[in-house]
N, C-alpha and C. Protein backbone atom coordinates (compact mmCIF):
# COMPACT_ATOMS: atom_id res chain seq x y z
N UNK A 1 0.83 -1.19 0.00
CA UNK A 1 0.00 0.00 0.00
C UNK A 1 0.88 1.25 0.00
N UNK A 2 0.32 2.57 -0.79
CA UNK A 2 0.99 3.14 -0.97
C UNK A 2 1.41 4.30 0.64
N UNK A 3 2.22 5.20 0.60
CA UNK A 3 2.06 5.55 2.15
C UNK A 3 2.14 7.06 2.30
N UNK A 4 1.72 7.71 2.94
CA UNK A 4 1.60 9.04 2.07
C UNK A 4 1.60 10.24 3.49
N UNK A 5 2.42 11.79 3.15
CA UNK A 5 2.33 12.78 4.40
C UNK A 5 1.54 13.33 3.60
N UNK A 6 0.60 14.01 4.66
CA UNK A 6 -0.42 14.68 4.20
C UNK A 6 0.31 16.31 5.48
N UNK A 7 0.39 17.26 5.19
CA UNK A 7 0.94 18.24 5.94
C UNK A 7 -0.09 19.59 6.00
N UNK A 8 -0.59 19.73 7.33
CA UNK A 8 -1.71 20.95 7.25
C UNK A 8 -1.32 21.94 7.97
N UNK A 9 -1.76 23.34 7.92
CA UNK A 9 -1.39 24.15 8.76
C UNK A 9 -1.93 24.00 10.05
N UNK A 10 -1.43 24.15 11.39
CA UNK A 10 -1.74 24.28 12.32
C UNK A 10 -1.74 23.12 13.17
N UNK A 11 -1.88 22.64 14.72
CA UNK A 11 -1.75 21.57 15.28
C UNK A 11 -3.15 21.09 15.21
N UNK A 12 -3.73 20.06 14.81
CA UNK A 12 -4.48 18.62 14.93
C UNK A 12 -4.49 17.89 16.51
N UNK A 13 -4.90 17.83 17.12
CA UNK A 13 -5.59 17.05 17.79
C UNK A 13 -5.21 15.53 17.71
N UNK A 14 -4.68 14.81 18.24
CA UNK A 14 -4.17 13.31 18.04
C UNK A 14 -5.28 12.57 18.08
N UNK A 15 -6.24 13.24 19.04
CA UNK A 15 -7.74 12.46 18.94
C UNK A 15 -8.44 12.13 17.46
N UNK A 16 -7.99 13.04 16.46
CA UNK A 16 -8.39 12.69 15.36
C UNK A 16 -7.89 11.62 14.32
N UNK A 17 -6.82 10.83 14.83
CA UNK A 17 -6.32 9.85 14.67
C UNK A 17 -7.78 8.71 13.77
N UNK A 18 -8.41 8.46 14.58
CA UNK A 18 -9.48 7.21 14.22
C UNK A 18 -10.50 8.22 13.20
N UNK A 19 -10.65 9.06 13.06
CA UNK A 19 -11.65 9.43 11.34
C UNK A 19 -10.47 9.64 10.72
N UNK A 20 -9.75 10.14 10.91
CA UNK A 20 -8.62 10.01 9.62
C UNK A 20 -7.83 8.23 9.11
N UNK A 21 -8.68 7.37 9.66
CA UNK A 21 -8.83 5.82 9.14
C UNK A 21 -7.64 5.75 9.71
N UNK A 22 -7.39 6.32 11.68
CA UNK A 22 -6.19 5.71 12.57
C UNK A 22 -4.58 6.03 11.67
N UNK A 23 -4.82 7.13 10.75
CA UNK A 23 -2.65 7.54 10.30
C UNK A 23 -2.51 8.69 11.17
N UNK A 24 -1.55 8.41 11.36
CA UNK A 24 -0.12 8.81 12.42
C UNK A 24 -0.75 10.45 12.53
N UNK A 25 -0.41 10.86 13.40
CA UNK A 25 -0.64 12.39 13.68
C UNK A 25 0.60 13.11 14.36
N UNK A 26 1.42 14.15 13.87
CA UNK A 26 2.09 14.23 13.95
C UNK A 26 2.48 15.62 14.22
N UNK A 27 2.70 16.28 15.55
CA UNK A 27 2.90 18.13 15.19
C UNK A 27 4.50 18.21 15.36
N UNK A 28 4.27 19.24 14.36
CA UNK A 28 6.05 20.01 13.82
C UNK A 28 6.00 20.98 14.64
N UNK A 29 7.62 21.26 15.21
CA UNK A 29 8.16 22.66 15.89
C UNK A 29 7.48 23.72 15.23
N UNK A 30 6.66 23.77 13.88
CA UNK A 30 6.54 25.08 13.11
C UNK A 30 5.55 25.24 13.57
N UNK A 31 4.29 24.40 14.63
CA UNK A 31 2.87 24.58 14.47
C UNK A 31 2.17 23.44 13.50
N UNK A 32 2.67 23.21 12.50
CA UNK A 32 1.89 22.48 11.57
C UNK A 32 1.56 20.97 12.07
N UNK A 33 0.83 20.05 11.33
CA UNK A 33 0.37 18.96 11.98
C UNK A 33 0.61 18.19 10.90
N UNK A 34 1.08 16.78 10.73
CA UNK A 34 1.66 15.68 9.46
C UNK A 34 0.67 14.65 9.93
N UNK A 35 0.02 14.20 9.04
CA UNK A 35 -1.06 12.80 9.14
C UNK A 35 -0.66 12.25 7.91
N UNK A 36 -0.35 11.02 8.49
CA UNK A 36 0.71 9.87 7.70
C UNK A 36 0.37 9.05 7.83
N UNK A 37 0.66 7.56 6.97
CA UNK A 37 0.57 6.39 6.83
C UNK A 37 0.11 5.94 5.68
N UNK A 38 -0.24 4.54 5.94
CA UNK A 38 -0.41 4.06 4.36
C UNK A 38 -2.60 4.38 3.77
N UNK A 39 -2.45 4.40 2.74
CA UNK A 39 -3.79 4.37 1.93
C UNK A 39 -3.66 3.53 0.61
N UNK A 40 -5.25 2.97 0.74
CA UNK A 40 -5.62 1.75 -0.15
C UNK A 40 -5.29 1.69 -1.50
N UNK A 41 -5.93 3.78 -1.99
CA UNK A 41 -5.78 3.64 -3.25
C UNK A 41 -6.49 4.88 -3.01
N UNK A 42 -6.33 5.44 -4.68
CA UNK A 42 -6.38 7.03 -4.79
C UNK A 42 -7.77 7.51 -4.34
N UNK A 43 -8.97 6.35 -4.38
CA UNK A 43 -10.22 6.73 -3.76
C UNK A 43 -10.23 7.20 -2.43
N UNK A 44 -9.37 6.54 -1.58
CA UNK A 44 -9.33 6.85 0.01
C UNK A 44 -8.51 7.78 0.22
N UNK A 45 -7.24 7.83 -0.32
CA UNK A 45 -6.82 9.75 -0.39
C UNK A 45 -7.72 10.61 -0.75
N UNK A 46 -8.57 10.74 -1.91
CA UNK A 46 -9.46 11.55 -2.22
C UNK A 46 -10.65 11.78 -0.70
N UNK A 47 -11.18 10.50 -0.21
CA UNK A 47 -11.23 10.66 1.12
C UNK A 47 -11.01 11.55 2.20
N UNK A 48 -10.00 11.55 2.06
CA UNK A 48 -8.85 11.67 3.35
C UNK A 48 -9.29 13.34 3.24
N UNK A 49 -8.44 13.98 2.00
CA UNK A 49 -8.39 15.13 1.53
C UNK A 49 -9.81 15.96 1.65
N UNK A 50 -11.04 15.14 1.62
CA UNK A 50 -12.10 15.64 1.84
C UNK A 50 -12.49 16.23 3.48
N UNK A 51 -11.88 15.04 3.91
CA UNK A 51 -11.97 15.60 5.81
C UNK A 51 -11.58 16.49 6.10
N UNK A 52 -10.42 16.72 5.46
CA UNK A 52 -9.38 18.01 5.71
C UNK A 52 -10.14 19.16 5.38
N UNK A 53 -10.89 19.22 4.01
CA UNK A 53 -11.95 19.97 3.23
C UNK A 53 -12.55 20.60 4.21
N UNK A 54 -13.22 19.29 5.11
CA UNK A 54 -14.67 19.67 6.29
C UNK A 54 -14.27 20.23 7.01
N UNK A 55 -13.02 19.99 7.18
CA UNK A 55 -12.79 20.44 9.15
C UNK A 55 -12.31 21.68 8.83
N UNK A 56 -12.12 22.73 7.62
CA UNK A 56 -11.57 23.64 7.54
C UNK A 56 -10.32 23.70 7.31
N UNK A 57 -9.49 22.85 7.48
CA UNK A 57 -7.82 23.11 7.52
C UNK A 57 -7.01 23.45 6.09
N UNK A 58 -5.96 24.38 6.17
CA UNK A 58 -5.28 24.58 5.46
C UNK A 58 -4.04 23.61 5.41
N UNK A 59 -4.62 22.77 4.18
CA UNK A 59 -3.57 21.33 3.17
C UNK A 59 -2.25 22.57 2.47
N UNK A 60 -0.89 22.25 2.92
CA UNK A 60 -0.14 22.71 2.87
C UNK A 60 0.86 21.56 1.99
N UNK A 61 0.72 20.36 1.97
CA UNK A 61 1.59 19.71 1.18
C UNK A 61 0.83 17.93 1.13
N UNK A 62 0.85 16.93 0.03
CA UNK A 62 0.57 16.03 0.01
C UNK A 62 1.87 15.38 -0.89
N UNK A 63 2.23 14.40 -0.15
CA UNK A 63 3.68 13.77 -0.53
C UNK A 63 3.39 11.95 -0.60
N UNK A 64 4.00 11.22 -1.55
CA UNK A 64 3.70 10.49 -1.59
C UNK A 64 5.03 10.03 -1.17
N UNK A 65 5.37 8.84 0.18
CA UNK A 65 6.37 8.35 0.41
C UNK A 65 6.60 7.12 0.01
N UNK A 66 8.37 6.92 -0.53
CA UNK A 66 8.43 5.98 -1.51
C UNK A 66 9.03 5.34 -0.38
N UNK A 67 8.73 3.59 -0.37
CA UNK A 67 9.37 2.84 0.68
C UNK A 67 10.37 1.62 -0.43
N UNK A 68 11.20 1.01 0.25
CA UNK A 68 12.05 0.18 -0.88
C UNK A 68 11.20 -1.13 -0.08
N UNK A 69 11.24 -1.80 -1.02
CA UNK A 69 10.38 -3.31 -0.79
C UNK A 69 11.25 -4.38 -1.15
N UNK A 70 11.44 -5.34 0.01
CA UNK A 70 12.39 -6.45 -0.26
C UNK A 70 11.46 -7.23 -1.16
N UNK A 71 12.26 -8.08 -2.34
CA UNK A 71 11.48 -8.96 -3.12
C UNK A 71 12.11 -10.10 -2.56
């Protein structure tokens, strides 16, 4: 699965952990807040990105992290 930082302005709440489908919550020295981990597929990012939509927050960066995979 692919695994992805999602980076918003301002600190998040860790409680919001479980609607954001339980990824990582994360606040930066800057203020900002990183919600990370893996997603299914581009439907559930589109998801994701929508919550962010609702709750008001300013989406400051969406990064897709590349992991190396033992074969």
């Amino acid at each position: 699965m692919p695994m992805y930082e999602i980076r918003v302005k301002g600190h998040l709440d860790e409680r919001w952990s479980t609607w954001f489908d339980s990824l990582t919550i994360k606040h930066e020295a800057n203020g900002n807040t990183i919600i990370a981990g893996s997603v299914v597929d581009q439907s559930a990012l589109h998801s994701l990105l929508m919550k962010i939509h609702t709750l008001n927050l300013t989406l400051l960066t969406v990064s897709r992290i590349e992991t190396d995979v033992a074969c």
